[in-house]
Protein backbone atom coordinates (compact mmCIF):
# COMPACT_ATOMS: atom_id res chain seq x y z
CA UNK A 1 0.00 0.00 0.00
CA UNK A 2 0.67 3.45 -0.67
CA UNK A 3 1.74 4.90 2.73
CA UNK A 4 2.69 8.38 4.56
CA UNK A 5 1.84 10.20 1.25
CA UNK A 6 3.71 8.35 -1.26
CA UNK A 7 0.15 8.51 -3.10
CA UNK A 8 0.80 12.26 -3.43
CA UNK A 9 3.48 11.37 -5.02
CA UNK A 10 2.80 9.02 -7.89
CA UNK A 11 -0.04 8.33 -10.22
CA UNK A 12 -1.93 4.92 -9.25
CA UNK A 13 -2.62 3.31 -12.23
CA UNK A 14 -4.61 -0.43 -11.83
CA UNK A 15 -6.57 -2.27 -14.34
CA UNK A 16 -10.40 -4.49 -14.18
CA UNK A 17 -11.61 -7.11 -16.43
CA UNK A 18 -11.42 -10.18 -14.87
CA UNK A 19 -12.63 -12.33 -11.99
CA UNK A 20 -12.27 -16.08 -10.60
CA UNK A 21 -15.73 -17.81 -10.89
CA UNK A 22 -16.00 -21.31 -9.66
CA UNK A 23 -12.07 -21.24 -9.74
CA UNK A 24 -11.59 -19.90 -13.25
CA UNK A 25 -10.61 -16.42 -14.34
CA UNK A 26 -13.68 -15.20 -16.78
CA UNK A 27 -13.56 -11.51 -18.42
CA UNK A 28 -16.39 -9.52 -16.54
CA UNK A 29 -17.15 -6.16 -17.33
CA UNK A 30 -20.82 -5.38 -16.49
CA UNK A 31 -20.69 -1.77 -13.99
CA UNK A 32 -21.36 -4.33 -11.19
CA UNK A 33 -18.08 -5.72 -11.05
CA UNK A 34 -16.52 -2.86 -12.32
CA UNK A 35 -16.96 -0.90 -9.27
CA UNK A 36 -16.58 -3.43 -6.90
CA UNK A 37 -13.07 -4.00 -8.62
CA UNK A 38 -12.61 -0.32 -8.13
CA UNK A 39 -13.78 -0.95 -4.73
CA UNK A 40 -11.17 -3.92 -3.55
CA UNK A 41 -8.38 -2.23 -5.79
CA UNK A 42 -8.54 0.95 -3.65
CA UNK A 43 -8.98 -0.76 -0.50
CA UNK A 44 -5.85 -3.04 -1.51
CA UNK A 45 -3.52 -0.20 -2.40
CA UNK A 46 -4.84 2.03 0.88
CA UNK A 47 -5.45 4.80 -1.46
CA UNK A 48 -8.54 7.32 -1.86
CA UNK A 49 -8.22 8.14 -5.83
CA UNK A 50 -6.99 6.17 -8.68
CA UNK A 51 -5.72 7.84 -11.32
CA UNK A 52 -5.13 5.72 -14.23
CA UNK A 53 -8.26 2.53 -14.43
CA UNK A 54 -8.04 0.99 -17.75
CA UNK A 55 -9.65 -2.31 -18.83
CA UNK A 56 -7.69 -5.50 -18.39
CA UNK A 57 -9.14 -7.80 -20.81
CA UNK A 58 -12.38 -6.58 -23.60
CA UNK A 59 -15.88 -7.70 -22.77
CA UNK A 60 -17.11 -8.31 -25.94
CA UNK A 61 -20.30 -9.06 -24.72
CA UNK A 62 -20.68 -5.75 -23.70
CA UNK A 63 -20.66 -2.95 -25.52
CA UNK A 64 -18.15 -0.20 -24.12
CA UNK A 65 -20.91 2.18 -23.80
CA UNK A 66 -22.39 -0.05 -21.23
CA UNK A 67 -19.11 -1.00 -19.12
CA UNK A 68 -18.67 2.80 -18.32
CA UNK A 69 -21.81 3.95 -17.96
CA UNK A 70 -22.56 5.37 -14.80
């Protein structure tokens, strides 16, 4: 984790797209697990603000339009 202001620092840059389901990494990019990715990532990285989130893997059941929707 970033710590005593290192996060002022750098730019945080992670990436979504993918999850383990019944012990298998599937792409995923419905808003659902989007933000809970968003979610864990900060949590994991004890930051408030990412600054770079870019998409690990295409969807391409999904449109884009509907992956970053709000």
């Amino acid at each position: 984790a970033l710590k005593d202001g290192m996060s002022e620092k750098v730019e945080v840059a992670t990436k979504f797209g993918q999850r383990i389901v019944d012990g298998k990494r599937v792409v995923s990019s419905e808003p659902v697990h989007v933000r809970a990715a968003c979610e864990e990532s900060l949590k994991r990285l004890g930051v408030d603000c990412i600054d770079l989130y870019f998409q690990h893997r295409v969807d391409t059941r999904l449109p884009i339009e509907v992956t970053v929707s709000p």
